[in-house]
PDB file of N, CA and C in Angstrom:
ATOM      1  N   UNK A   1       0.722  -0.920 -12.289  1.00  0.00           N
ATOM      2  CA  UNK A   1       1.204  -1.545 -11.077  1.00  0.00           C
ATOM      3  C   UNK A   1       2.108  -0.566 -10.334  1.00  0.00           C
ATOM      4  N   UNK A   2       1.851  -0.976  -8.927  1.00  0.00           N
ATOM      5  CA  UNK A   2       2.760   0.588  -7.979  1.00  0.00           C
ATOM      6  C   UNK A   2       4.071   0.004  -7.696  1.00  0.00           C
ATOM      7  N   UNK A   3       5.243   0.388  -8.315  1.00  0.00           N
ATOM      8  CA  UNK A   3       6.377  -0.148  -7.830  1.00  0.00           C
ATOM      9  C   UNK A   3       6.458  -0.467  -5.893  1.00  0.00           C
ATOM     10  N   UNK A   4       6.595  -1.305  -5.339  1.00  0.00           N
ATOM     11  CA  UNK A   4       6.570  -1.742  -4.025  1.00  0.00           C
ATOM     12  C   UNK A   4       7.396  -0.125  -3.511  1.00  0.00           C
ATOM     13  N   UNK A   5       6.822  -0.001  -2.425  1.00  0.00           N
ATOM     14  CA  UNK A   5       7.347   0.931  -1.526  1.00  0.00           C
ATOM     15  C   UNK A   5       7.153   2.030  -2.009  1.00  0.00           C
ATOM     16  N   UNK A   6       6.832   2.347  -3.313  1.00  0.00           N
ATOM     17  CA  UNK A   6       6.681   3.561  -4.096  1.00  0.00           C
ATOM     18  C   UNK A   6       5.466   4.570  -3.205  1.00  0.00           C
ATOM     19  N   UNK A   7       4.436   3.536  -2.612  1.00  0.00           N
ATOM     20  CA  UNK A   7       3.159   4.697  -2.078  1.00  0.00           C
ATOM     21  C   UNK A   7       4.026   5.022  -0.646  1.00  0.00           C
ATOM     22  N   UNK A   8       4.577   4.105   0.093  1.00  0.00           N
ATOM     23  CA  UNK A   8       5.147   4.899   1.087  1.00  0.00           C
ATOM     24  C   UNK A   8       5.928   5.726   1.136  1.00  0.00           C
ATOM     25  N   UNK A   9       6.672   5.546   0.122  1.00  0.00           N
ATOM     26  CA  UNK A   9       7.846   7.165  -0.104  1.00  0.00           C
ATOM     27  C   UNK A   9       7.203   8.168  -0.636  1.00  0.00           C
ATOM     28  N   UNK A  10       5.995   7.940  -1.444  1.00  0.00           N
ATOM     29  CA  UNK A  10       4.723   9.587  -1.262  1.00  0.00           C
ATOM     30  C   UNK A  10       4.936   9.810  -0.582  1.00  0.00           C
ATOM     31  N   UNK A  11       3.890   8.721   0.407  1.00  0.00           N
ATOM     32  CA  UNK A  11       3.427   9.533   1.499  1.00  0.00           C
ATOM     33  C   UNK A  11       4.161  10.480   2.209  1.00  0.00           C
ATOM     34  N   UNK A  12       5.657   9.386   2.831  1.00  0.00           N
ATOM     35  CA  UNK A  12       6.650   9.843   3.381  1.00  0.00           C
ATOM     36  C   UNK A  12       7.087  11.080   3.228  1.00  0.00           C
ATOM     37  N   UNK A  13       7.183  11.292   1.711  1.00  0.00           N
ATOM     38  CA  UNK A  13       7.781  12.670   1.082  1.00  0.00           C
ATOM     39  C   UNK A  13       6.733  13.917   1.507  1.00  0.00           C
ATOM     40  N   UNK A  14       5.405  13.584   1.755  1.00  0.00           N
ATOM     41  CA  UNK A  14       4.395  14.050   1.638  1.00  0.00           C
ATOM     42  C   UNK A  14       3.972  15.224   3.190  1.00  0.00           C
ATOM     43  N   UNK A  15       4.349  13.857   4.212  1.00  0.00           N
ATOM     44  CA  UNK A  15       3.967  14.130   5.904  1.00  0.00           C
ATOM     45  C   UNK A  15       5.691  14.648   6.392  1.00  0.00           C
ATOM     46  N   UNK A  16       5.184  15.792   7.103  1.00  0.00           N
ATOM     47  CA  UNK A  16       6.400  16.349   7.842  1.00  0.00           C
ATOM     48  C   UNK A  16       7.472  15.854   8.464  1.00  0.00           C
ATOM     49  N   UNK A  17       8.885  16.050   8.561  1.00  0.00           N
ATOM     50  CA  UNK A  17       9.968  15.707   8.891  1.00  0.00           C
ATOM     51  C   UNK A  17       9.791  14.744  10.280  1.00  0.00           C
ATOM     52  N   UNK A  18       9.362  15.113  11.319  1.00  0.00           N
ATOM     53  CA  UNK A  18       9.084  14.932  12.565  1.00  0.00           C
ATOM     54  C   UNK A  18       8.066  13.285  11.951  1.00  0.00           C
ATOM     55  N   UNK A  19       7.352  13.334  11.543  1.00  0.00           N
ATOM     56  CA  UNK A  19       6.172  12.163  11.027  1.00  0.00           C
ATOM     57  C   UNK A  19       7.175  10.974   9.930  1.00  0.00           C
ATOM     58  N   UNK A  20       7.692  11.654   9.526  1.00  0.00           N
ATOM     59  CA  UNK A  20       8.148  10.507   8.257  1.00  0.00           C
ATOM     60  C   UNK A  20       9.149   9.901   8.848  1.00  0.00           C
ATOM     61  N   UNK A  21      10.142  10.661   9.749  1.00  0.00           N
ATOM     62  CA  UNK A  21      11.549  10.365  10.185  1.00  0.00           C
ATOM     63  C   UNK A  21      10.984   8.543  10.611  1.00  0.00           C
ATOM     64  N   UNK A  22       9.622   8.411  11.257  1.00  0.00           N
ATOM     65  CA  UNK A  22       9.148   7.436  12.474  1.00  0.00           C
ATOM     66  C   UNK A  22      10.585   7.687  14.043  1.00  0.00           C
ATOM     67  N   UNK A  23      10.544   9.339  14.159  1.00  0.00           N
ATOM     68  CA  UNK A  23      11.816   9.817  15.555  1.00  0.00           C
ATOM     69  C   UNK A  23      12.414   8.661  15.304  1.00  0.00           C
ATOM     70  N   UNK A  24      13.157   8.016  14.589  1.00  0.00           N
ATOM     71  CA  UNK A  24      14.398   7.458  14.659  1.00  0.00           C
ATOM     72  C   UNK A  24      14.471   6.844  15.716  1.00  0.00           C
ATOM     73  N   UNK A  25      14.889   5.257  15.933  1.00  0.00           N
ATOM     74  CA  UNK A  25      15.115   4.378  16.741  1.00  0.00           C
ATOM     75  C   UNK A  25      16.089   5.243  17.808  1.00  0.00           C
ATOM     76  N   UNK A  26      15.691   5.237  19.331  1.00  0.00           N
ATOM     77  CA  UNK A  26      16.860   6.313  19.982  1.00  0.00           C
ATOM     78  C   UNK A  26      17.374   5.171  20.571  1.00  0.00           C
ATOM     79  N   UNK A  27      16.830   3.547  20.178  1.00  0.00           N
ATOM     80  CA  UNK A  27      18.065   2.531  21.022  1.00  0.00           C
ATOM     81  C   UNK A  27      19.160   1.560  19.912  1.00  0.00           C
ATOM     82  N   UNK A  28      20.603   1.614  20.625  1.00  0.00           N
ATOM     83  CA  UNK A  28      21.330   1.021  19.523  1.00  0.00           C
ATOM     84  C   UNK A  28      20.806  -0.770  19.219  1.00  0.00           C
ATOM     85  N   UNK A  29      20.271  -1.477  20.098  1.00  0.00           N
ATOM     86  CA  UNK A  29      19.883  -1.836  19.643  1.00  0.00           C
ATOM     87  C   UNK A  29      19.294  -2.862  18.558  1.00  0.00           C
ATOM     88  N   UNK A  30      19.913  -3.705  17.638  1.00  0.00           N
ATOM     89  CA  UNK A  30      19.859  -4.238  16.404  1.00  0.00           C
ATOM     90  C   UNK A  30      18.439  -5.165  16.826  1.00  0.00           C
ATOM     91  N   UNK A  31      17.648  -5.504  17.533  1.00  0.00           N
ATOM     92  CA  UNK A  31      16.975  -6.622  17.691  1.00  0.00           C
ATOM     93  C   UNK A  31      15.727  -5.730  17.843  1.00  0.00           C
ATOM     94  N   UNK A  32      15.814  -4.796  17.941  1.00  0.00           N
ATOM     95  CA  UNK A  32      14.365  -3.662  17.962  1.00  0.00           C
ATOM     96  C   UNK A  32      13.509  -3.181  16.677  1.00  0.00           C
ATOM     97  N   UNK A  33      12.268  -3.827  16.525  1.00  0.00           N
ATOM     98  CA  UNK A  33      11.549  -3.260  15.330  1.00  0.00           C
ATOM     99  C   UNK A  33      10.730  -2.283  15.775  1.00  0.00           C
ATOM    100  N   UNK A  34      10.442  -1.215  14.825  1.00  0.00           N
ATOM    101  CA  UNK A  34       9.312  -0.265  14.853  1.00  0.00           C
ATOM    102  C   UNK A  34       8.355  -0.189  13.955  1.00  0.00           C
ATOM    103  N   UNK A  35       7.379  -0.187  13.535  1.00  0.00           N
ATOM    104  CA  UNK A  35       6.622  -0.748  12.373  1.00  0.00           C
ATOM    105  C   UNK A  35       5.172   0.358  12.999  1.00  0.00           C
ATOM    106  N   UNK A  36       5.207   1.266  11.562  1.00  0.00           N
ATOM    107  CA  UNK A  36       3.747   2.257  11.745  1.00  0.00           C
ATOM    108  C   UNK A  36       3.896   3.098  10.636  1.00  0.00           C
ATOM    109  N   UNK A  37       2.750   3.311  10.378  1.00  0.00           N
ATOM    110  CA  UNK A  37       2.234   3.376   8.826  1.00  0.00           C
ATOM    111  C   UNK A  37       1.651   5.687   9.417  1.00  0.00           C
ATOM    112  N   UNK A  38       3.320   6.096   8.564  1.00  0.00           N
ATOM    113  CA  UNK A  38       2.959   7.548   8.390  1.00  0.00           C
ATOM    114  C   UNK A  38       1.264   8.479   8.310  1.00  0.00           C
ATOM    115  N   UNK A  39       0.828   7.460   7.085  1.00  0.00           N
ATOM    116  CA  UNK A  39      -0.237   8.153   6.762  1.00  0.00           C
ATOM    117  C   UNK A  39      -1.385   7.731   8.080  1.00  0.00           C
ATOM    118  N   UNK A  40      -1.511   7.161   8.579  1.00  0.00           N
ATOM    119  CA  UNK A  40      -2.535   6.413   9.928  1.00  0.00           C
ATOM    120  C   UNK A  40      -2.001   7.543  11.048  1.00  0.00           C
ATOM    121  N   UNK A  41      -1.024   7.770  11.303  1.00  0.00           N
ATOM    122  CA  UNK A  41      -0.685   9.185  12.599  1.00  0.00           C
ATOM    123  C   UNK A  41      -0.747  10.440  11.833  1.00  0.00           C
ATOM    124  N   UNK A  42      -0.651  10.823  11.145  1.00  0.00           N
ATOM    125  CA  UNK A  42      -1.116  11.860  10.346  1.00  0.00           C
ATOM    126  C   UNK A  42      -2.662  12.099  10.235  1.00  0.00           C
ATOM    127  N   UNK A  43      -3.151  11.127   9.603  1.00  0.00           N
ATOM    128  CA  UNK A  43      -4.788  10.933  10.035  1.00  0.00           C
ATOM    129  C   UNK A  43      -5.193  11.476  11.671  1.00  0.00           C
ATOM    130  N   UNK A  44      -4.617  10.723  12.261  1.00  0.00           N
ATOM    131  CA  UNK A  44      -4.955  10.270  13.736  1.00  0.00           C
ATOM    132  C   UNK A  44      -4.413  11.901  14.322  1.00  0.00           C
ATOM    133  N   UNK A  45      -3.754  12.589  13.847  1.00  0.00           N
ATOM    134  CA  UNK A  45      -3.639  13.539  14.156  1.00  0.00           C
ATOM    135  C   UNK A  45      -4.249  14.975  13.704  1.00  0.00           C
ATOM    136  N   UNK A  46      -4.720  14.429  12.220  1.00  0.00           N
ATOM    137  CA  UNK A  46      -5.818  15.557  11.831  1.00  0.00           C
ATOM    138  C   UNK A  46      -7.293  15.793  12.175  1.00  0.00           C
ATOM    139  N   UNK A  47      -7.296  14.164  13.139  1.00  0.00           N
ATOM    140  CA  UNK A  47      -8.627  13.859  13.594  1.00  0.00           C
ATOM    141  C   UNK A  47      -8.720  14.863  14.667  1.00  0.00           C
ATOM    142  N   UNK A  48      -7.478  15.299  15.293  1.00  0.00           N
ATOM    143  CA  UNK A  48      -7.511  15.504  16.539  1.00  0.00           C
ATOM    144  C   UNK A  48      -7.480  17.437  16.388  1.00  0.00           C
ATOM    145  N   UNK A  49      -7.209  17.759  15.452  1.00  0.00           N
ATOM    146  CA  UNK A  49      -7.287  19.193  14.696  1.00  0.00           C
ATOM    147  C   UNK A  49      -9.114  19.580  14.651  1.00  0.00           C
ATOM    148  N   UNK A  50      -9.374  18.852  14.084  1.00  0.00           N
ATOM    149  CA  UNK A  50     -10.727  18.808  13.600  1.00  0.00           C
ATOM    150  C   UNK A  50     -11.583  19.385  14.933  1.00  0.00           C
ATOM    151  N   UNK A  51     -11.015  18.979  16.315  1.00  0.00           N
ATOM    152  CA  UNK A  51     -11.832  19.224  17.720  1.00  0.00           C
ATOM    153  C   UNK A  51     -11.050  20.112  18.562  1.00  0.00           C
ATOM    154  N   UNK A  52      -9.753  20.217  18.295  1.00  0.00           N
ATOM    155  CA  UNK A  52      -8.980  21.359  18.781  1.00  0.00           C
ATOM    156  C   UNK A  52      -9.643  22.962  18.907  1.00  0.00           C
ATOM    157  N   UNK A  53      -9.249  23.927  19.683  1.00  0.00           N
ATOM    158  CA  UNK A  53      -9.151  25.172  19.262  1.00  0.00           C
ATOM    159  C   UNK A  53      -7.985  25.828  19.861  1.00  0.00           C
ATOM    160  N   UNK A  54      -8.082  27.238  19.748  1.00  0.00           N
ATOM    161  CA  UNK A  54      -6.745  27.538  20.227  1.00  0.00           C
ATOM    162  C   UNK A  54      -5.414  27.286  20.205  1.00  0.00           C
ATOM    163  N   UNK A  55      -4.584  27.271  21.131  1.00  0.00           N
ATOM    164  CA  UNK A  55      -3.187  26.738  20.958  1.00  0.00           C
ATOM    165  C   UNK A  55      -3.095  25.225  21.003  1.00  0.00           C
ATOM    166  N   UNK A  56      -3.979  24.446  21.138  1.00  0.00           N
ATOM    167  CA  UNK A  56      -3.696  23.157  20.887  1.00  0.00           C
ATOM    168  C   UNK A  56      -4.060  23.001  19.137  1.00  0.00           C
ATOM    169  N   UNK A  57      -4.973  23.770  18.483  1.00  0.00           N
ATOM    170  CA  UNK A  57      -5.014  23.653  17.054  1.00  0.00           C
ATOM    171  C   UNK A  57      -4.057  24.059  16.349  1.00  0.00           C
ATOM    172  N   UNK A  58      -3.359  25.218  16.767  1.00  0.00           N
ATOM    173  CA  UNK A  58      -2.423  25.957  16.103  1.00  0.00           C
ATOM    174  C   UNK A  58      -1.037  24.868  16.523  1.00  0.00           C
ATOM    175  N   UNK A  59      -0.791  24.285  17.404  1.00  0.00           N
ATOM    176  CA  UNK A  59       0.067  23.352  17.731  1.00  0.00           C
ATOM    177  C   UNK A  59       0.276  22.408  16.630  1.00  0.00           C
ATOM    178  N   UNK A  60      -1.080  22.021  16.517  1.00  0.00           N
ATOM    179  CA  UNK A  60      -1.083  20.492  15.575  1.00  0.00           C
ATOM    180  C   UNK A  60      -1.552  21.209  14.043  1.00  0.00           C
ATOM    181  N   UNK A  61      -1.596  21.999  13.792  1.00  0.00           N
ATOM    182  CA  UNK A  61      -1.474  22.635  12.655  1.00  0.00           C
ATOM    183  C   UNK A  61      -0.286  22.899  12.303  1.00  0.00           C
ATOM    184  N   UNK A  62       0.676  23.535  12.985  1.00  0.00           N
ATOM    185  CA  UNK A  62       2.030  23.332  12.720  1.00  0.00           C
ATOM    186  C   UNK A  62       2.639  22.075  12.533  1.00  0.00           C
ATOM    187  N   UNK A  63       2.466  21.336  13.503  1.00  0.00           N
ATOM    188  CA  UNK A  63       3.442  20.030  13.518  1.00  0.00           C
ATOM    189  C   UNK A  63       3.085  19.405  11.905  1.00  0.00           C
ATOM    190  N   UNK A  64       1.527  19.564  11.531  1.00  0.00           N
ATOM    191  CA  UNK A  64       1.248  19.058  10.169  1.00  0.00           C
ATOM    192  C   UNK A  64       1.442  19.631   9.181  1.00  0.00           C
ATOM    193  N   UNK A  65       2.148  20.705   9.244  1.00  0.00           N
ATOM    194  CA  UNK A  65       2.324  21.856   8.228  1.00  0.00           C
ATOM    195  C   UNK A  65       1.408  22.042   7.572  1.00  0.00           C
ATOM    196  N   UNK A  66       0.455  22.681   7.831  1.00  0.00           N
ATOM    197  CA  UNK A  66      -0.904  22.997   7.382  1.00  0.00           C
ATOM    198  C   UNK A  66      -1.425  24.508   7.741  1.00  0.00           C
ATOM    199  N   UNK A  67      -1.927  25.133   7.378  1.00  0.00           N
ATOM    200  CA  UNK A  67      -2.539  26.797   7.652  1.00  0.00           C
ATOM    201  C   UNK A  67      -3.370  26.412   8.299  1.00  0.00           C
ATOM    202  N   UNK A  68      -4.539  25.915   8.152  1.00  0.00           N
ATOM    203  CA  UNK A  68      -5.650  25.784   8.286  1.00  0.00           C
ATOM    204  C   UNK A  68      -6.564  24.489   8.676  1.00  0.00           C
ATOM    205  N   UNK A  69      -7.856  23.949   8.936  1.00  0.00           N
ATOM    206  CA  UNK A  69      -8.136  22.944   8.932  1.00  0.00           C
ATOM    207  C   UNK A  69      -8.297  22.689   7.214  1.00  0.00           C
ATOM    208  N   UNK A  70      -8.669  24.048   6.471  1.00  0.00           N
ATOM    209  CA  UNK A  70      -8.918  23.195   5.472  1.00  0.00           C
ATOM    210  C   UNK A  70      -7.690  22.765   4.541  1.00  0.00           C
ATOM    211  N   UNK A  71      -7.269  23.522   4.741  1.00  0.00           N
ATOM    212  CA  UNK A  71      -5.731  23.100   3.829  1.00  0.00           C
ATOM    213  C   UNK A  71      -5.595  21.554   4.738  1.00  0.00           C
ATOM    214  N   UNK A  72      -5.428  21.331   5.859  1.00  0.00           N
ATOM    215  CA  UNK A  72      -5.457  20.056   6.119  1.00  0.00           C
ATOM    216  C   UNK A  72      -6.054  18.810   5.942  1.00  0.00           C
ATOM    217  N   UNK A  73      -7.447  19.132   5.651  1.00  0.00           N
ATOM    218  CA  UNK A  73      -8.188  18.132   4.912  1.00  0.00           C
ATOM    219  C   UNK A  73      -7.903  18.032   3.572  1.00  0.00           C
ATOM    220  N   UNK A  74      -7.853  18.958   3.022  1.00  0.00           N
ATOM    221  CA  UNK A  74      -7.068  18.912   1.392  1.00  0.00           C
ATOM    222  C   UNK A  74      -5.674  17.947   1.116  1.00  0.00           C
ATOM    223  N   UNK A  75      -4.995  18.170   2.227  1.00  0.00           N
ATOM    224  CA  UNK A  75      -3.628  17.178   2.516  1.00  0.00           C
ATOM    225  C   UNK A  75      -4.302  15.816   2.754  1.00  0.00           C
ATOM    226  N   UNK A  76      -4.601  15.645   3.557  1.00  0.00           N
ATOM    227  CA  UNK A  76      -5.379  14.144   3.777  1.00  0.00           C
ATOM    228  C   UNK A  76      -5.738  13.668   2.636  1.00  0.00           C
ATOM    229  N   UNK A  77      -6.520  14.373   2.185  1.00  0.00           N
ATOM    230  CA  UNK A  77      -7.372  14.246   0.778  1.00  0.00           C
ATOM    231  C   UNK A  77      -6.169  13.397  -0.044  1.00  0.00           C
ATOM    232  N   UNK A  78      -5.626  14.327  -0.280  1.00  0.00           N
ATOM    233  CA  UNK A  78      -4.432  13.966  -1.248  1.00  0.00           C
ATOM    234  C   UNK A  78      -3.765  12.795  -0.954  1.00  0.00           C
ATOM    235  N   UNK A  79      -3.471  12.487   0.322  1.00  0.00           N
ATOM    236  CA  UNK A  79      -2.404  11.615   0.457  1.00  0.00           C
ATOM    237  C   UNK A  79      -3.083  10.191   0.421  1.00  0.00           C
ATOM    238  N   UNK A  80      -4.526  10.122   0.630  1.00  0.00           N
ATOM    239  CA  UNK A  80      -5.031   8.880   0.676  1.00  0.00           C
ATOM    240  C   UNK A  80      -5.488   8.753  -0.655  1.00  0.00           C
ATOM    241  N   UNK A  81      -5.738   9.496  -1.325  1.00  0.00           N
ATOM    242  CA  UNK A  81      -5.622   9.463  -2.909  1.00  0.00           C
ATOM    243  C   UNK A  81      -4.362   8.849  -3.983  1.00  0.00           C
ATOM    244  N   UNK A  82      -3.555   9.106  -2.523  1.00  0.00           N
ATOM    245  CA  UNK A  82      -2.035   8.610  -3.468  1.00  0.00           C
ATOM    246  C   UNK A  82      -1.408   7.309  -3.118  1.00  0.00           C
ATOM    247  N   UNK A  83      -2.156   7.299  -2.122  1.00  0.00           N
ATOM    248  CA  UNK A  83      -2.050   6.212  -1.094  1.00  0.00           C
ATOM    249  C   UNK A  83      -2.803   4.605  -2.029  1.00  0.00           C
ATOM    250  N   UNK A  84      -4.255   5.095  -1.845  1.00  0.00           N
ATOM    251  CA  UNK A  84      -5.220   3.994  -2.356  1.00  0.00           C
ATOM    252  C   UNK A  84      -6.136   4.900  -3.624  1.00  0.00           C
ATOM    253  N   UNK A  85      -4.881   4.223  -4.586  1.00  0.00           N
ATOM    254  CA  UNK A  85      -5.828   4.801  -6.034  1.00  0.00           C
ATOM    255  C   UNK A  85      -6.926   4.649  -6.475  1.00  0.00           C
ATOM    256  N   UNK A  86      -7.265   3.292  -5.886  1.00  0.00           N
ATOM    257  CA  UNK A  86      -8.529   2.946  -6.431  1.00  0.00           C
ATOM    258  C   UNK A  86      -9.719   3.670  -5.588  1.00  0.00           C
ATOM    259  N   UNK A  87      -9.501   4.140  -4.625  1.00  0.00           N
ATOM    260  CA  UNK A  87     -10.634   5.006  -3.815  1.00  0.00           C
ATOM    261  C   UNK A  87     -10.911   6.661  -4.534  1.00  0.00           C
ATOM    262  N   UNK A  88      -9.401   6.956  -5.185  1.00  0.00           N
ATOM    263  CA  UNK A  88      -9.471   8.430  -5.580  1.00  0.00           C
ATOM    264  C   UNK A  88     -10.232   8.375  -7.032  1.00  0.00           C
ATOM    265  N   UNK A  89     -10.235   7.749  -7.649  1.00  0.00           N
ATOM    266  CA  UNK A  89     -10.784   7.625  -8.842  1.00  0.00           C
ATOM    267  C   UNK A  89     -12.226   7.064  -8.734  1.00  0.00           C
TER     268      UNK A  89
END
């Protein structure tokens, strides 16, 4: 059994500073929710690697901390593996 919250603090630990933070609420605020799932914009952003070239690839290759596309699919790989066990096995 996955201790609750345990796959999101992978992930979290997993996807870059800028991605995990969710940019921090910039309003004070108390009545404001934000609710979005790290590993889904990470995806949504490696999707967008995949059709890139140039400085828009090398852009979003950085922001994902990744070399490469393939090192980036390898990350994906991983994180939805850690994510949903029962798919990696």
């Amino acid at each position: 059994m996955v201790r609750r919250g345990a796959v999101a603090g992978a992930i979290a630990n997993d996807c870059p500073e800028g991605i995990s933070s969710g940019g921090q609420s910039r309003s004070s605020s108390a009545d404001n929710n934000l609710v979005f799932s790290p590993l889904s914009i990470y995806s949504a952003f490696s999707l967008a690697a995949v059709g890139a070239k140039g400085r828009t690839l090398r852009k979003l290759l950085d922001i994902l901390g990744a070399k490469s596309r393939e090192s980036l699919a390898e990350n994906v790989c991983c994180m939805v593996k850690r994510a949903l066990p029962d798919v990696g096995s």
